[in-house]
Protein backbone atom coordinates (compact mmCIF):
# COMPACT_ATOMS: atom_id res chain seq x y z
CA UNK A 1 -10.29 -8.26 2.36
CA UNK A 2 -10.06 -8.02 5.86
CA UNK A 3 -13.54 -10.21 6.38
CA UNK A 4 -11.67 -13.15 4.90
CA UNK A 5 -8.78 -13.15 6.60
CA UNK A 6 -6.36 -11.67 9.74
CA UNK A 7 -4.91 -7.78 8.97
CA UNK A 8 -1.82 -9.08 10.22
CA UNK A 9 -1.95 -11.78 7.15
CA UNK A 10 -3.53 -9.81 4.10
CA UNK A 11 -1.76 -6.25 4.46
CA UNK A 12 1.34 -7.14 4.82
CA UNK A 13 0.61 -9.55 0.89
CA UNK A 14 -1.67 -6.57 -0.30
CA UNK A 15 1.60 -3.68 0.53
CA UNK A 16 4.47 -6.20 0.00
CA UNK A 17 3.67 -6.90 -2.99
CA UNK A 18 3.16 -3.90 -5.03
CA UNK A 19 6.90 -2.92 -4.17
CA UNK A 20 7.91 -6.10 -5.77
CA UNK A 21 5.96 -6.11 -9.28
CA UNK A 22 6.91 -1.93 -9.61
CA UNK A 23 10.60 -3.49 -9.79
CA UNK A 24 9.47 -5.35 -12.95
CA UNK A 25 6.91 -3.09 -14.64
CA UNK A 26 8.41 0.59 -13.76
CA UNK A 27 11.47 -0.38 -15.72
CA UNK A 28 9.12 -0.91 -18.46
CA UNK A 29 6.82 1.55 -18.69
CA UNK A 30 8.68 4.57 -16.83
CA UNK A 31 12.02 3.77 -17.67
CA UNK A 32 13.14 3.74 -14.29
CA UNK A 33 16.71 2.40 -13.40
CA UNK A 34 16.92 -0.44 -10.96
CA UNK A 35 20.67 -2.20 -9.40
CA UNK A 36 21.31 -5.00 -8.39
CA UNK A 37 20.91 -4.39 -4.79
CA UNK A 38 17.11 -3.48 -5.58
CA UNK A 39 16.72 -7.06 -6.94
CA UNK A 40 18.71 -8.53 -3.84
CA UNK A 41 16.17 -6.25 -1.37
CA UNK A 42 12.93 -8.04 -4.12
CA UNK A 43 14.28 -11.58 -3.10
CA UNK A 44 14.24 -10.60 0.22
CA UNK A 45 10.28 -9.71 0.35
CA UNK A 46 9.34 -12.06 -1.71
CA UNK A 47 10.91 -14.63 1.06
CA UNK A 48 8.67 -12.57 3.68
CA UNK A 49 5.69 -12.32 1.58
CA UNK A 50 5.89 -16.32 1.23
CA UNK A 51 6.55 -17.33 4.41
CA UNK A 52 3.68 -15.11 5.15
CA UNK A 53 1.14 -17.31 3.00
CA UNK A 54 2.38 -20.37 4.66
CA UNK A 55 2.34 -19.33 8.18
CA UNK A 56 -0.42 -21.66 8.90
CA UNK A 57 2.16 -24.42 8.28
CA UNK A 58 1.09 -26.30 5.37
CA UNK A 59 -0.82 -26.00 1.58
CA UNK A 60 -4.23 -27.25 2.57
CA UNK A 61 -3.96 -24.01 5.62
CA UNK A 62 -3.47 -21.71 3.16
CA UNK A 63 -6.38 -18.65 2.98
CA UNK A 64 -7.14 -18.58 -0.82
CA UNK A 65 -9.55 -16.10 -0.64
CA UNK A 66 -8.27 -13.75 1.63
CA UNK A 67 -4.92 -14.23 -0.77
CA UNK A 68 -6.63 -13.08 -3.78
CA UNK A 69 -8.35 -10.58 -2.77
CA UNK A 70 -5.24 -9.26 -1.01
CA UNK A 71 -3.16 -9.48 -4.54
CA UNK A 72 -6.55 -7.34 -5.83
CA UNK A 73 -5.75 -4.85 -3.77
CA UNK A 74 -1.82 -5.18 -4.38
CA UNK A 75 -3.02 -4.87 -8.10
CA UNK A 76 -4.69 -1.87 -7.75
CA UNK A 77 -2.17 -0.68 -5.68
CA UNK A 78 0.34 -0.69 -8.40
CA UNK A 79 -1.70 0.66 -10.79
CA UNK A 80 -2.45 4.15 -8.82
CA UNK A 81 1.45 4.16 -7.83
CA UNK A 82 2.18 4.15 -11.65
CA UNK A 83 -0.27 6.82 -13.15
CA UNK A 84 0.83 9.04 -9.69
CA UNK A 85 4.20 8.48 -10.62
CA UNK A 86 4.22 9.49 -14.13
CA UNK A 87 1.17 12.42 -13.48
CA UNK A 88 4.10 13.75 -11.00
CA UNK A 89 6.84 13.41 -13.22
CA UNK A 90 4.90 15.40 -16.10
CA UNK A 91 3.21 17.58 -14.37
CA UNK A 92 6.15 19.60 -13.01
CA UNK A 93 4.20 20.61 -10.08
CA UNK A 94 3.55 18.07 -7.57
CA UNK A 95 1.31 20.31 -5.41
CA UNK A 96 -1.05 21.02 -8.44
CA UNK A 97 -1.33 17.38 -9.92
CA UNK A 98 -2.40 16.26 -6.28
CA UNK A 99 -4.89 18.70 -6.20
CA UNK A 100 -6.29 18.38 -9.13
CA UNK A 101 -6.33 14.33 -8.09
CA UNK A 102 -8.20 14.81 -4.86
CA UNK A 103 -11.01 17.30 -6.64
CA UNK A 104 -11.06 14.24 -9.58
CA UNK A 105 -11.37 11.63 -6.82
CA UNK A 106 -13.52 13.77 -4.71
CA UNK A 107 -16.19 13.82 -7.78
CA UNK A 108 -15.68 9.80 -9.12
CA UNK A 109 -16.16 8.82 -5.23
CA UNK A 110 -19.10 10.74 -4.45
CA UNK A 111 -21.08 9.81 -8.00
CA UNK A 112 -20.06 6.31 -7.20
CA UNK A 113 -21.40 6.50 -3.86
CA UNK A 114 -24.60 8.51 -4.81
CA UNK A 115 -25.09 5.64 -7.51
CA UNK A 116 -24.28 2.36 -5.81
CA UNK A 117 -25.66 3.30 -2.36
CA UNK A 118 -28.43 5.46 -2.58
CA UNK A 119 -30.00 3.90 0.36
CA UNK A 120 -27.65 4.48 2.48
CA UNK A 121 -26.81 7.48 2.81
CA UNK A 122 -24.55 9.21 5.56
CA UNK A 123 -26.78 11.51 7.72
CA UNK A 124 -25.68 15.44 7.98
CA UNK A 125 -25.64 15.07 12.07
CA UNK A 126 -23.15 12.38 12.10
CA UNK A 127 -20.89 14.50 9.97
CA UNK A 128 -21.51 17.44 12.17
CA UNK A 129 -20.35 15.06 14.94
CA UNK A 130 -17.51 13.86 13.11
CA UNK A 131 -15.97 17.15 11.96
CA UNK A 132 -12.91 17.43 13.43
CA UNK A 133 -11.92 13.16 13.24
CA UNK A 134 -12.69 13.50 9.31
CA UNK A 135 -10.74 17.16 8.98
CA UNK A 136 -7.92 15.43 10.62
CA UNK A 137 -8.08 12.26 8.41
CA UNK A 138 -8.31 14.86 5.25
CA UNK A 139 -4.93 16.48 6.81
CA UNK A 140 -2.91 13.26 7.64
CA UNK A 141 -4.11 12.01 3.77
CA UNK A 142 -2.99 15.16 2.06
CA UNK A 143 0.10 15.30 4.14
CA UNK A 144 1.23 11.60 3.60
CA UNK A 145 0.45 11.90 -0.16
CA UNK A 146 1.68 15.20 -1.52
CA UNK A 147 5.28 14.39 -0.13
CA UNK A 148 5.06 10.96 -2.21
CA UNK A 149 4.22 12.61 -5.44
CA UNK A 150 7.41 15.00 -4.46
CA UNK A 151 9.50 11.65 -3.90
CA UNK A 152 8.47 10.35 -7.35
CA UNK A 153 10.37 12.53 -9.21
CA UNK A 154 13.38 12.64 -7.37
CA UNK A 155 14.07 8.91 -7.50
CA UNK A 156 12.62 5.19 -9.09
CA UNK A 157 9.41 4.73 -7.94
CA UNK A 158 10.16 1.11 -5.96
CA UNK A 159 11.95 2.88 -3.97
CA UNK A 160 9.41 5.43 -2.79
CA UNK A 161 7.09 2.51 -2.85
CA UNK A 162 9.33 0.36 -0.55
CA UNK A 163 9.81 2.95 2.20
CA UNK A 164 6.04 3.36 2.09
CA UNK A 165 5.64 -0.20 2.94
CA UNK A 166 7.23 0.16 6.84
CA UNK A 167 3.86 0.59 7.73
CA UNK A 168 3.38 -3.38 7.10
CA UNK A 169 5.37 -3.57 10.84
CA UNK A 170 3.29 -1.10 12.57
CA UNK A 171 0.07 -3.06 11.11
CA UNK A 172 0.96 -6.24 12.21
CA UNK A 173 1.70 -4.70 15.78
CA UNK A 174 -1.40 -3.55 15.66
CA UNK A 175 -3.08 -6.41 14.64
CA UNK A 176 -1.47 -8.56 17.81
CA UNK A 177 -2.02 -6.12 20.37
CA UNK A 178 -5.57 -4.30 19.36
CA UNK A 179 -6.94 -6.99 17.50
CA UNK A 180 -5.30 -9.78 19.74
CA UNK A 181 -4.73 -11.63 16.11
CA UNK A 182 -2.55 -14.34 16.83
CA UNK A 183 1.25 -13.63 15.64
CA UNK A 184 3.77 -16.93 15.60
CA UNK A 185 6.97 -17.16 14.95
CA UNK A 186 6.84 -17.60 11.16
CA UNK A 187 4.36 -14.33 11.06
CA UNK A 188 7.11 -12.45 13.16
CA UNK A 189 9.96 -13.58 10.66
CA UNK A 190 7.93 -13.00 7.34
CA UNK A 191 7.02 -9.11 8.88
CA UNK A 192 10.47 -8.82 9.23
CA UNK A 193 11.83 -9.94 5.69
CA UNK A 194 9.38 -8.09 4.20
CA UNK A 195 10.25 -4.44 6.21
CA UNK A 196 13.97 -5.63 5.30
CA UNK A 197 13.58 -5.66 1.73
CA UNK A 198 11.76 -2.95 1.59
CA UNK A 199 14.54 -0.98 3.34
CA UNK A 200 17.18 -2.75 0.94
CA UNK A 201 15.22 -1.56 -1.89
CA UNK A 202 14.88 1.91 -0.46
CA UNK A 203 18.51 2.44 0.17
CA UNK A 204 19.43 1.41 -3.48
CA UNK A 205 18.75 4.76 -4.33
CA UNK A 206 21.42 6.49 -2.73
């Protein structure tokens, strides 16, 4: 995704997004409750997510491929968010369904890997090097995704999803100042909309 196009342009379509096709599926297939004011915070990403795609300033501008593969990812996105949510919800035990995930995803990932890139594998002394960076990484995932699962069965999962997606701001930063992307005006409004409808949504489920 990001080899076909800027981080500040695909993350913010492959994060927005998600939040805005849970508030049409989750009612569906979870049962979850959604107001009006999570419809009025949907119409206000969807405003950001579009200005995003046209930030270029016209149709012919338009980065189809980094687009699609950034609604893949939104896709698959929404499909993890939904089995979490309900594996959470039935489980009773938020703690033991996510480790149960990361031991599942810990054997699919390494087959995978053993299978689809057997000639490149990752030598023992860079892991030795690497200790501590990926021991931290394993820390900050577990810690970011156990209190998700917690959030899922507390409240509709949009909501969790939305307040997940603040990190769309702190990417595009990121992507202006470390990877000197460039960031016009219609970039800076359509990271906006899409932080403030995620917030909307979030608060509609107070």
């Amino acid at each position: 995704m990001y080899n076909h196009s800027e981080i500040s342009f695909s993350y913010p379509i492959a994060r927005g997004s998600p939040t805005l096709i849970l508030l049409v599926v989750s009612p569906l297939l979870l049962g979850d409750q959604i107001t009006f004011l999570n419809e009025i915070g949907a119409l206000v990403l969807i405003c950001g997510i579009f200005f995003l795609i046209f930030s270029e300033g016209n149709y012919k501008k338009i980065n189809f491929k980094g687009l699609g593969l950034s609604l893949m990812v939104a896709t698959t996105i929404v499909i993890y968010t939904l089995v979490d949510a309900k594996g959470a919800r039935l489980s009773q035990n938020v703690i033991a369904y996510g480790m149960y995930m990361f031991a599942l995803e810990g054997i699919t990932f390494n087959l995978a890997y053993i299978v689809l890139f057997k000639d490149k594998k990752i030598p023992m002394s860079f892991i030795l090097k690497e200790k501590y960076k990926i021991l931290l990484a394993s820390f900050l995932v577990t810690f970011a995704y156990l209190p998700i699962l917690y959030a899922f069965t507390k409240v509709n999962v949009p909501s969790v999803a939305a307040l997940r997606e603040i990190s769309i701001l702190f990417t595009s930063i990121y992507g202006v100042y470390f990877l000197k992307e460039k960031f016009g005006s219609i970039k800076v409004i359509s990271a906006v909309l899409v932080v403030i409808g995620c917030i909307i949504i979030r608060i509609a489920a107070n």
